[in-house]
N, C-alpha and C. Protein backbone atom coordinates (compact mmCIF):
# COMPACT_ATOMS: atom_id res chain seq x y z
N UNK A 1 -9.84 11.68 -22.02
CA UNK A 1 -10.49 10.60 -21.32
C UNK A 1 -9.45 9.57 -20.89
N UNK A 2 -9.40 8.77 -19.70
CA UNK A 2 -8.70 8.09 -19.05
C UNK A 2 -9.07 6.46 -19.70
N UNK A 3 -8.23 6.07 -19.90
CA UNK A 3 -8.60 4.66 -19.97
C UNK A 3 -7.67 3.25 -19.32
N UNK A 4 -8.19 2.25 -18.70
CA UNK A 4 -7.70 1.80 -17.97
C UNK A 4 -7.78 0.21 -18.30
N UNK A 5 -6.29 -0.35 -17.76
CA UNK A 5 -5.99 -1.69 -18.00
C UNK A 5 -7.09 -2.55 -17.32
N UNK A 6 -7.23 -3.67 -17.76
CA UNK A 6 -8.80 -4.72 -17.16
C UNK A 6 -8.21 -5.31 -16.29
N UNK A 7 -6.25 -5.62 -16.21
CA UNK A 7 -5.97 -6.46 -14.86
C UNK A 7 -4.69 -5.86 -15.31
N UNK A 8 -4.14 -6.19 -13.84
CA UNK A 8 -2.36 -5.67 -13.72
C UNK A 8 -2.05 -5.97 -12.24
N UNK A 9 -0.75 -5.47 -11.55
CA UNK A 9 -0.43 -5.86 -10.87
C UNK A 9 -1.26 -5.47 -9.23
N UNK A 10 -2.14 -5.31 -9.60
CA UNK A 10 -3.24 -5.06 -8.45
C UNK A 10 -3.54 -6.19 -7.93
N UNK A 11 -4.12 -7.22 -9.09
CA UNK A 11 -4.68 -8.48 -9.33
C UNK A 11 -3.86 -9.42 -9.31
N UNK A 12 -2.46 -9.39 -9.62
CA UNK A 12 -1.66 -9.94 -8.81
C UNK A 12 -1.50 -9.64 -7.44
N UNK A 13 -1.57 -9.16 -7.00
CA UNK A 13 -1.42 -8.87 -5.89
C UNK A 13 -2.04 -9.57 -4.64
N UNK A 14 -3.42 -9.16 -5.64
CA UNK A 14 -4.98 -10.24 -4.68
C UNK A 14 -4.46 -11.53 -4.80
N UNK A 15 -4.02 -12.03 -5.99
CA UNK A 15 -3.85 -13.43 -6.52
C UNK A 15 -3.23 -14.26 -5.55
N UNK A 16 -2.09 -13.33 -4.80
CA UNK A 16 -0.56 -13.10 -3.72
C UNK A 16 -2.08 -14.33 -2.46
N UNK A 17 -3.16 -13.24 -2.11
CA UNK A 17 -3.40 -13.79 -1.10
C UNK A 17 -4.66 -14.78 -0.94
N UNK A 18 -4.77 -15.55 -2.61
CA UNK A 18 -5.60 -16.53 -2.84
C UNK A 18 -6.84 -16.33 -2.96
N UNK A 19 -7.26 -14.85 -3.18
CA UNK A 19 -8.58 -14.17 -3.45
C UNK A 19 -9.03 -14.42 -4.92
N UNK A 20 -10.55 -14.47 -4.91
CA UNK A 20 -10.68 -14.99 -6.00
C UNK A 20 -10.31 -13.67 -7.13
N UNK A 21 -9.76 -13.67 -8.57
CA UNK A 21 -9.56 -12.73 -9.25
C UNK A 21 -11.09 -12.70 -9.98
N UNK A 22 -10.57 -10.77 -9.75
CA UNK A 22 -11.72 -10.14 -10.42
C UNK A 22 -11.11 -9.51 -12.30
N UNK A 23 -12.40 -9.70 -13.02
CA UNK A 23 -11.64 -10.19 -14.27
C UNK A 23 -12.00 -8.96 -15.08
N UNK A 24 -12.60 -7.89 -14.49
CA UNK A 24 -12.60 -6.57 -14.84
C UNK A 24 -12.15 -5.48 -14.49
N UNK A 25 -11.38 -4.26 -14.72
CA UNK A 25 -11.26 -2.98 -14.21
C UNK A 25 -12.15 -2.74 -13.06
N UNK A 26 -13.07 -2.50 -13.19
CA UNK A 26 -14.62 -2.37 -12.25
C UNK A 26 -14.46 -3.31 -11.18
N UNK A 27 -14.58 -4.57 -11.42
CA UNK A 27 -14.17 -5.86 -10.21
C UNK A 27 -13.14 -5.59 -9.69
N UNK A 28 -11.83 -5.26 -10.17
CA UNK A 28 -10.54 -5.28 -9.34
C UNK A 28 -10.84 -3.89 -8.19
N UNK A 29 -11.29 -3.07 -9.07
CA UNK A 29 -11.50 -1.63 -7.86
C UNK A 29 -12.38 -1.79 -6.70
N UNK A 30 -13.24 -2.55 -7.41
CA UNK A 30 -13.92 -2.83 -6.42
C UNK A 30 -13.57 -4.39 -5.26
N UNK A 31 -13.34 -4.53 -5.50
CA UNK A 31 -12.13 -5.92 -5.20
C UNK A 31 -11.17 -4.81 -3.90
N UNK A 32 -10.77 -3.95 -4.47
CA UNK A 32 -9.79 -3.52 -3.75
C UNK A 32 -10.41 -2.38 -2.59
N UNK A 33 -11.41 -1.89 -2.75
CA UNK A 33 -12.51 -1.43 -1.91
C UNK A 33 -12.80 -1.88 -0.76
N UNK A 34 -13.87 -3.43 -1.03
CA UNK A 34 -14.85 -4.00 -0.45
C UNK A 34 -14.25 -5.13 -0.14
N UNK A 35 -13.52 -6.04 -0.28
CA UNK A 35 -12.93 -7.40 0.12
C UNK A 35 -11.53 -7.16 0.10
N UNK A 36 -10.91 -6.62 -0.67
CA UNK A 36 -9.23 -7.13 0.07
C UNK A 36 -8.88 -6.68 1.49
N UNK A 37 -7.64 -7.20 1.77
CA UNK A 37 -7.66 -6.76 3.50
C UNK A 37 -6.87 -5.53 3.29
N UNK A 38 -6.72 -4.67 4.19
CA UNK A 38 -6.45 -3.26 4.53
C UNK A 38 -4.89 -4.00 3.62
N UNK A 39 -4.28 -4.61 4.09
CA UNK A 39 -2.27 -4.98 3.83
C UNK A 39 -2.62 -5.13 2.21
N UNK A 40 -3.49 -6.33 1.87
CA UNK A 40 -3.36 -6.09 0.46
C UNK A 40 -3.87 -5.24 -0.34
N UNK A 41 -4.43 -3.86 -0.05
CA UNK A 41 -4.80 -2.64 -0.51
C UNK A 41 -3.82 -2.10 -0.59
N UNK A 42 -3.07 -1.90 0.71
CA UNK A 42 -1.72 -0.87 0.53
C UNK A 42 -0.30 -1.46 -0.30
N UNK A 43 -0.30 -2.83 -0.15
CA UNK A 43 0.55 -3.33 -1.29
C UNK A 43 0.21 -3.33 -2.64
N UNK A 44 -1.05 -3.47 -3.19
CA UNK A 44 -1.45 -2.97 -4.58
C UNK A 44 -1.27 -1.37 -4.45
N UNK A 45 -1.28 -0.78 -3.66
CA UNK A 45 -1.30 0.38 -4.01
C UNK A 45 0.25 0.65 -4.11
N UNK A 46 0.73 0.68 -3.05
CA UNK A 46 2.61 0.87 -2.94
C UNK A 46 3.34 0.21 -4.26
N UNK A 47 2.53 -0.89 -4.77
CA UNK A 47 3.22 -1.91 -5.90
C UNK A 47 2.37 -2.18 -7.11
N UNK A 48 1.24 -1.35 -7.69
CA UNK A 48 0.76 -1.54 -8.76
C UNK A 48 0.77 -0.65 -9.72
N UNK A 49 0.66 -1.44 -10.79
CA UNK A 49 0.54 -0.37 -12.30
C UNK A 49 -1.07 -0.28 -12.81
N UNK A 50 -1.67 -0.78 -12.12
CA UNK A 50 -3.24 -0.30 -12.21
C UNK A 50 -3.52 0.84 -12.34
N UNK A 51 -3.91 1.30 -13.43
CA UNK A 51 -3.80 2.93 -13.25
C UNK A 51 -4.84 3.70 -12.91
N UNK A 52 -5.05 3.61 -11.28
CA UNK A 52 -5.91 4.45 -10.75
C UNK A 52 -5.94 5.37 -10.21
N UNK A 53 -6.70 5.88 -9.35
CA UNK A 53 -6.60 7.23 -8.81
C UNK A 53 -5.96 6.97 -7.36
N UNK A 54 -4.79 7.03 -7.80
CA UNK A 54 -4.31 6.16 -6.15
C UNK A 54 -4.07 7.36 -4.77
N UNK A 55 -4.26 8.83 -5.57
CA UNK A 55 -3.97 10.10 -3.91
C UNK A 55 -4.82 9.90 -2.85
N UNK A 56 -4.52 10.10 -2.20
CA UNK A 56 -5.35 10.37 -0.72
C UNK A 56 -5.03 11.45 0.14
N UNK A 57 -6.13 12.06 0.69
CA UNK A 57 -5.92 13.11 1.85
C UNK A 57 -5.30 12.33 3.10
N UNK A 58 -5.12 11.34 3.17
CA UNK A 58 -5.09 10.57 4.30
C UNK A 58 -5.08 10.93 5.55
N UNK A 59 -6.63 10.62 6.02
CA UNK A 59 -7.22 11.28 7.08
C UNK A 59 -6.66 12.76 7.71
N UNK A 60 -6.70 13.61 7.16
CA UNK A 60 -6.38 15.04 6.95
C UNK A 60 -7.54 15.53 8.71
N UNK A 61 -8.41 14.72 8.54
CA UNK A 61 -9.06 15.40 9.78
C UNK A 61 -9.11 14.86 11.03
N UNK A 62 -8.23 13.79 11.03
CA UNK A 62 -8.20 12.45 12.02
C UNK A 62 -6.58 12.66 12.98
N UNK A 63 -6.03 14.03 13.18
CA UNK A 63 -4.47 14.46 13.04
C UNK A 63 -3.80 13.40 14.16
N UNK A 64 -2.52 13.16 13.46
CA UNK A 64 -1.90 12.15 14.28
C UNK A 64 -2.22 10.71 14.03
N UNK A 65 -1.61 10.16 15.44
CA UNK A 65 -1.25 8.75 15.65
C UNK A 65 -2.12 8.50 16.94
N UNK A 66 -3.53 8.78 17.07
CA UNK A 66 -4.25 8.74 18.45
C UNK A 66 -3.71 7.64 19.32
N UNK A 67 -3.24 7.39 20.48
CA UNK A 67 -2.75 6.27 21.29
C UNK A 67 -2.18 4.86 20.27
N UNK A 68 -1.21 5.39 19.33
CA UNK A 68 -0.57 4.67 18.54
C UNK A 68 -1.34 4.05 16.98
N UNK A 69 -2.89 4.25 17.27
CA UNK A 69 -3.61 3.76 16.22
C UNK A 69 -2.80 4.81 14.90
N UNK A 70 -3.05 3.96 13.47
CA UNK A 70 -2.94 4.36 12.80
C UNK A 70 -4.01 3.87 11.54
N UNK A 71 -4.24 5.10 11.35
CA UNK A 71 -5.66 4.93 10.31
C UNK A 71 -5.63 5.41 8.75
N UNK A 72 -4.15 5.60 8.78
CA UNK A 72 -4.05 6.07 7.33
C UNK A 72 -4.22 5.28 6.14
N UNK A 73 -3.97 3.80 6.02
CA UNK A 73 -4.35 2.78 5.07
C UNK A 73 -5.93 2.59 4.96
N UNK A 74 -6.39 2.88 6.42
CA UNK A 74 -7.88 2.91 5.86
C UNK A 74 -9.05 3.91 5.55
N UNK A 75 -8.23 5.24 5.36
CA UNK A 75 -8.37 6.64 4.97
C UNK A 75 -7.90 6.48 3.49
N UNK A 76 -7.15 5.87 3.37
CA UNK A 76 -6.55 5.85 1.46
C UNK A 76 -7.43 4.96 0.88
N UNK A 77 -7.75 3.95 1.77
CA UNK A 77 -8.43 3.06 0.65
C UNK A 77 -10.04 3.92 0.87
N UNK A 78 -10.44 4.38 1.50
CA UNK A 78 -11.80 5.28 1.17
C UNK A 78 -11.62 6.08 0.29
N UNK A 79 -10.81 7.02 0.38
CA UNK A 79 -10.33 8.00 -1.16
C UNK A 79 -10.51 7.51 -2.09
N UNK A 80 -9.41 6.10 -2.19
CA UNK A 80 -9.76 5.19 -3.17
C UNK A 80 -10.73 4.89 -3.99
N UNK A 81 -11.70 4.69 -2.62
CA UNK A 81 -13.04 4.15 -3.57
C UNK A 81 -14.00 5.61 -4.03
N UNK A 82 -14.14 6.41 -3.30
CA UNK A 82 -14.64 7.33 -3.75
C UNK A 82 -14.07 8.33 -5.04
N UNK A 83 -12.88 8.23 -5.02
CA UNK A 83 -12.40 8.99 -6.47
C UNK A 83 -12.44 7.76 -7.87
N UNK A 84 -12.15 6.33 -7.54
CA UNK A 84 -12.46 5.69 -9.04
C UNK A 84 -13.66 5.30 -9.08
N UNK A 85 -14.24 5.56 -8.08
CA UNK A 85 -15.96 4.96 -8.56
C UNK A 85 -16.70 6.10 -9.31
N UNK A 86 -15.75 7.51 -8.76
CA UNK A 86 -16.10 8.90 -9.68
C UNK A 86 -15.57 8.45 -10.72
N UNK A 87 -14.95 8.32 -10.95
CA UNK A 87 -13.91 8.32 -12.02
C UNK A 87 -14.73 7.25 -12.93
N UNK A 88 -15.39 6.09 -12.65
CA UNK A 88 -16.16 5.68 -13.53
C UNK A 88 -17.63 5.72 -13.76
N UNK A 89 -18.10 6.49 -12.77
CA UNK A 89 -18.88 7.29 -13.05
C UNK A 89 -20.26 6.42 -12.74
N UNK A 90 -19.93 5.63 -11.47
CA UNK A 90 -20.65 4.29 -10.82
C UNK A 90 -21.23 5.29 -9.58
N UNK A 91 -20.65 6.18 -8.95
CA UNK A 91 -20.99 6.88 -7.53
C UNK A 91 -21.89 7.47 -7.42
N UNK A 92 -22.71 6.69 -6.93
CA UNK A 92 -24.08 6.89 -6.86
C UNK A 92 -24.15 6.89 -5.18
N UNK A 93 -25.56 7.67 -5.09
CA UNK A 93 -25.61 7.78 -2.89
C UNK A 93 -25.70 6.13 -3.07
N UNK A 94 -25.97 5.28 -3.28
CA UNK A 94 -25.75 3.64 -2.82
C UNK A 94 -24.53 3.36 -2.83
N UNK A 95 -23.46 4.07 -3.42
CA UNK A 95 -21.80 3.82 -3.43
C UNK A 95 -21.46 3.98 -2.39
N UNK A 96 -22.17 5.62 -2.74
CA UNK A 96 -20.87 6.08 -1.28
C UNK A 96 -21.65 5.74 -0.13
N UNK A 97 -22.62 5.47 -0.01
CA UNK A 97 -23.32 4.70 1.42
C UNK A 97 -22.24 3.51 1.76
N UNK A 98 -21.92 2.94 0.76
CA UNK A 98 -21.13 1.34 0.79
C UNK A 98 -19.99 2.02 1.18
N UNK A 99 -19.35 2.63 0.58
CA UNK A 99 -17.78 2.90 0.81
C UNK A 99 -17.38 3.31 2.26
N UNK A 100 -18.88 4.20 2.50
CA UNK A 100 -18.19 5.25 3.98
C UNK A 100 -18.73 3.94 5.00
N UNK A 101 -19.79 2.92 4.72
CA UNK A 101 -20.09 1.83 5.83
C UNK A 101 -18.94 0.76 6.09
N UNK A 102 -18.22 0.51 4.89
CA UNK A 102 -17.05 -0.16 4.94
C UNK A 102 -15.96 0.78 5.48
N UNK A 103 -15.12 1.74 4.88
CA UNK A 103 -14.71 2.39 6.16
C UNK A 103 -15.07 2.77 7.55
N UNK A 104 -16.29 2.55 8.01
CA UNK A 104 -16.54 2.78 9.60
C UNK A 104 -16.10 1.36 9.83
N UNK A 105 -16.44 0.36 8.97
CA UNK A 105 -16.27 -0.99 9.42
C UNK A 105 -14.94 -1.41 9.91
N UNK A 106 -13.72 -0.83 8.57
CA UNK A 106 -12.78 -1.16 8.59
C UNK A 106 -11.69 -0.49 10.04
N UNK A 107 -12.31 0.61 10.50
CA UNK A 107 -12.12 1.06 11.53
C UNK A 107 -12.21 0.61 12.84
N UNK A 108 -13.62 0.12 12.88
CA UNK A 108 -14.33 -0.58 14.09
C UNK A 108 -13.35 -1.62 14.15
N UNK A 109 -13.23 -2.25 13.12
CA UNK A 109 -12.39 -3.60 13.26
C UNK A 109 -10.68 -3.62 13.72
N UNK A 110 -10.32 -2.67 13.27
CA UNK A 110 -8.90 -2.26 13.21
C UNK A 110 -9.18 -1.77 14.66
N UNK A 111 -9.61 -0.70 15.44
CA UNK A 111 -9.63 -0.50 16.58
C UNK A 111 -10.01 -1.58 17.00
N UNK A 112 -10.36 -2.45 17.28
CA UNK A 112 -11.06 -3.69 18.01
C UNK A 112 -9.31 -4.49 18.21
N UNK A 113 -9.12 -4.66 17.03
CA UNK A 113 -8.05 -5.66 17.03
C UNK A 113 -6.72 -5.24 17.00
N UNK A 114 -6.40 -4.37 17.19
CA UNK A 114 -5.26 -3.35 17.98
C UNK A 114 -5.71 -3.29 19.34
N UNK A 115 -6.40 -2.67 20.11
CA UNK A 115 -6.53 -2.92 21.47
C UNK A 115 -6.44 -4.64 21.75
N UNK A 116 -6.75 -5.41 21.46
CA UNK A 116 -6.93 -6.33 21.93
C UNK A 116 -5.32 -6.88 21.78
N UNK A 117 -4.32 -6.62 20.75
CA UNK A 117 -2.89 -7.13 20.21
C UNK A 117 -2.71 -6.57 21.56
N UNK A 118 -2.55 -5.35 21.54
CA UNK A 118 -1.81 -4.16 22.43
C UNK A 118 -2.29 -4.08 23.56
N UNK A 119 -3.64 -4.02 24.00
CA UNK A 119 -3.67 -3.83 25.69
C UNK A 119 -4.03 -2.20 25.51
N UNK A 120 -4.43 -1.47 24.35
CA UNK A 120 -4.61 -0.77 24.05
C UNK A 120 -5.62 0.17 24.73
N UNK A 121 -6.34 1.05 25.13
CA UNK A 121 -7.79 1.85 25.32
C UNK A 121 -8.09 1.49 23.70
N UNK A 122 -9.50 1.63 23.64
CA UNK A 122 -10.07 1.63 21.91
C UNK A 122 -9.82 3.62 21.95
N UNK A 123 -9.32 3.48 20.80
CA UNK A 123 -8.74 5.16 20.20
C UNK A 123 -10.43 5.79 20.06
N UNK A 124 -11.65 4.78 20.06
CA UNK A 124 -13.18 5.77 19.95
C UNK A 124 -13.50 6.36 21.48
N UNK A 125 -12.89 5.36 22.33
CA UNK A 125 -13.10 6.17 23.54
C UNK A 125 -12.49 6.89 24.11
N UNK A 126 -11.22 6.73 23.73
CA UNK A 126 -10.38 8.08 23.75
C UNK A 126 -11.00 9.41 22.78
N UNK A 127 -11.40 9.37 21.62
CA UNK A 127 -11.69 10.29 21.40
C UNK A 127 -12.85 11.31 22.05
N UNK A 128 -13.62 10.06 21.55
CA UNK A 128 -15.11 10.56 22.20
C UNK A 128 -14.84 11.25 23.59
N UNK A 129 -14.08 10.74 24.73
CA UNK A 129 -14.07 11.05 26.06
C UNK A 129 -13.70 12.18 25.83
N UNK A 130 -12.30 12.39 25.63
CA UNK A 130 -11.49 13.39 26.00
C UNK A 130 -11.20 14.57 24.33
N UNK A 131 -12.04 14.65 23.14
CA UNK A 131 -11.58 15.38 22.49
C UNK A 131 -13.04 15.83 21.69
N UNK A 132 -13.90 14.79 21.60
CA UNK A 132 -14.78 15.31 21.11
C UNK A 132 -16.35 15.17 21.09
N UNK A 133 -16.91 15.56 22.46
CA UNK A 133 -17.74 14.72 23.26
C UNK A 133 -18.79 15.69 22.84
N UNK A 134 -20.56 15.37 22.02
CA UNK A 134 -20.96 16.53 21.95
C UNK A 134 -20.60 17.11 20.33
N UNK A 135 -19.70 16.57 19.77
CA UNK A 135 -18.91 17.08 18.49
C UNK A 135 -19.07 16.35 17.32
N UNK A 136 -19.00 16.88 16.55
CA UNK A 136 -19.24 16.10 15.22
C UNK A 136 -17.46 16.14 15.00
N UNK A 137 -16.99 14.90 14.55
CA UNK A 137 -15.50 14.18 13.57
C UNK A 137 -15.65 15.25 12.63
N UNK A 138 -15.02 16.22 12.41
CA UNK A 138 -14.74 16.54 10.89
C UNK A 138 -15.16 16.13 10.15
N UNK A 139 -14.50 14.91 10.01
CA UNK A 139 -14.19 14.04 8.64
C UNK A 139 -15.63 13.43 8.31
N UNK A 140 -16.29 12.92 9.52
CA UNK A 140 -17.51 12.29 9.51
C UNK A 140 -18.92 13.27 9.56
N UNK A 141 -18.64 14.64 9.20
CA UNK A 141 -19.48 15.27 9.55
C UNK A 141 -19.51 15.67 7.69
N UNK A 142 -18.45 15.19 7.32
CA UNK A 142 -18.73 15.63 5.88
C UNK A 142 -19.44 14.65 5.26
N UNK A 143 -19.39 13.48 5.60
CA UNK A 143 -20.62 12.50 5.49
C UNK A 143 -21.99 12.42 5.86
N UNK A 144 -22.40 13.43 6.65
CA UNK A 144 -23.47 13.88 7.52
C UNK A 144 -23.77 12.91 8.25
N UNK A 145 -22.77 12.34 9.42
CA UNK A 145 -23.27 11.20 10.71
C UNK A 145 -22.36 12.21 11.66
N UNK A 146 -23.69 12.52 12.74
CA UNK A 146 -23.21 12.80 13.53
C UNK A 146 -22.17 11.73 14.92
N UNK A 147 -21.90 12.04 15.54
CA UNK A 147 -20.55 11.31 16.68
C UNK A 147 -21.79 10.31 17.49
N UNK A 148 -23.21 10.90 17.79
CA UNK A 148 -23.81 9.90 18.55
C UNK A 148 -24.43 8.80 17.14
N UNK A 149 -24.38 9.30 15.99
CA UNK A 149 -24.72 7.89 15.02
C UNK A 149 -24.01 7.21 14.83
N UNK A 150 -22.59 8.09 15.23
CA UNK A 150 -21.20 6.64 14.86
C UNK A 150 -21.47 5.63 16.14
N UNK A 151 -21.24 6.07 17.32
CA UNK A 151 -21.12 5.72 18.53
C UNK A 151 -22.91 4.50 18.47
N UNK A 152 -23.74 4.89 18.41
CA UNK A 152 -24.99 4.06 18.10
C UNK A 152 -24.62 2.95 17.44
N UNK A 153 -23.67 3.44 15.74
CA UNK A 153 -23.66 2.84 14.64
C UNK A 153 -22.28 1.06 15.40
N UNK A 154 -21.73 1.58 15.83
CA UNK A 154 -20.75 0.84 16.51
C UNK A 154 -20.66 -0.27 17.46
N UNK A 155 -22.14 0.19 18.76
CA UNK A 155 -22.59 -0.64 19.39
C UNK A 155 -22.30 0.17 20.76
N UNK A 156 -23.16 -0.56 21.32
CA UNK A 156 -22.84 0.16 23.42
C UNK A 156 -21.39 -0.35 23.55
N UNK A 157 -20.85 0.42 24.70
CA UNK A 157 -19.53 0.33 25.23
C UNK A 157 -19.67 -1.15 26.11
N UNK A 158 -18.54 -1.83 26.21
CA UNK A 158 -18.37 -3.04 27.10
C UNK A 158 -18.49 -2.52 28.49
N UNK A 159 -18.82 -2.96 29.55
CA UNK A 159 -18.56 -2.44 31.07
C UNK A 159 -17.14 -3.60 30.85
């Protein structure tokens, strides 16, 4: 059986960006899930002794760098949450409902605000257009949402 520290340098980490500290194992994971920002996920992760389940497939079905986007920090932190919330044995369909809605979120947002830095196309309409129109995502099909529930889930396109 695994057993795990209640705070460590995870929680420093959060501390780094004035978030309130979470004062349990359970809070910090989830802390690191649902509220920290994508940067302070991957720095607790790159820099902590929290001893969690830190592997990831990282987006294994998402291949590449679509028009420069990169989605691998927010592919790890879904792993994330889905292997220690197994791991404590919290993952319940209301989890992983939360985890995979916060990753579409964290996506939506990250594409939003990369095109807008960059002058970018959004990488959903690149996909959708030109790779997978009609198609279920891999990745999102193992979640059972099909491409028109993401695309629904997301909002109409801007003219």
């Amino acid at each position: 059986m695994m057993h795990f520290p209640l705070i460590s340098a995870a929680v420093a980490s959060l501390a780094a960006t004035g978030a309130a500290l979470p004062t349990t194992y359970t809070a910090a994971v989830d802390e690191l899930i649902f509220d920290a920002s994508i940067s302070t996920f991957q720095n607790a992760r790159e820099t902590t002794t929290l001893q969690c389940n830190w592997s990831s497939e990282i987006c294994w079905w998402w291949p590449g760098k679509p028009q420069a986007y990169d989605f691998r920090p927010i592919c790890a932190r879904h792993d994330f949450g889905y292997r220690n919330t197994k791991a404590q044995k919290r993952f319940t369909e209301a989890m992983k409902e939360s985890i995979d809605l916060n990753f579409l979120t964290n996506v939506y947002d990250y594409c939003a605000q990369k095109a807008a830095n960059e002058r970018l196309p959004s990488v959903l309409d690149i996909e959708l257009d030109d790779v997978i129109v009609g198609q279920e995502i891999p990745g999102v099909r193992r979640w059972g949402i099909a491409v028109s529930d993401l695309v629904a889930w997301l909002g109409p396109e801007e003219e």
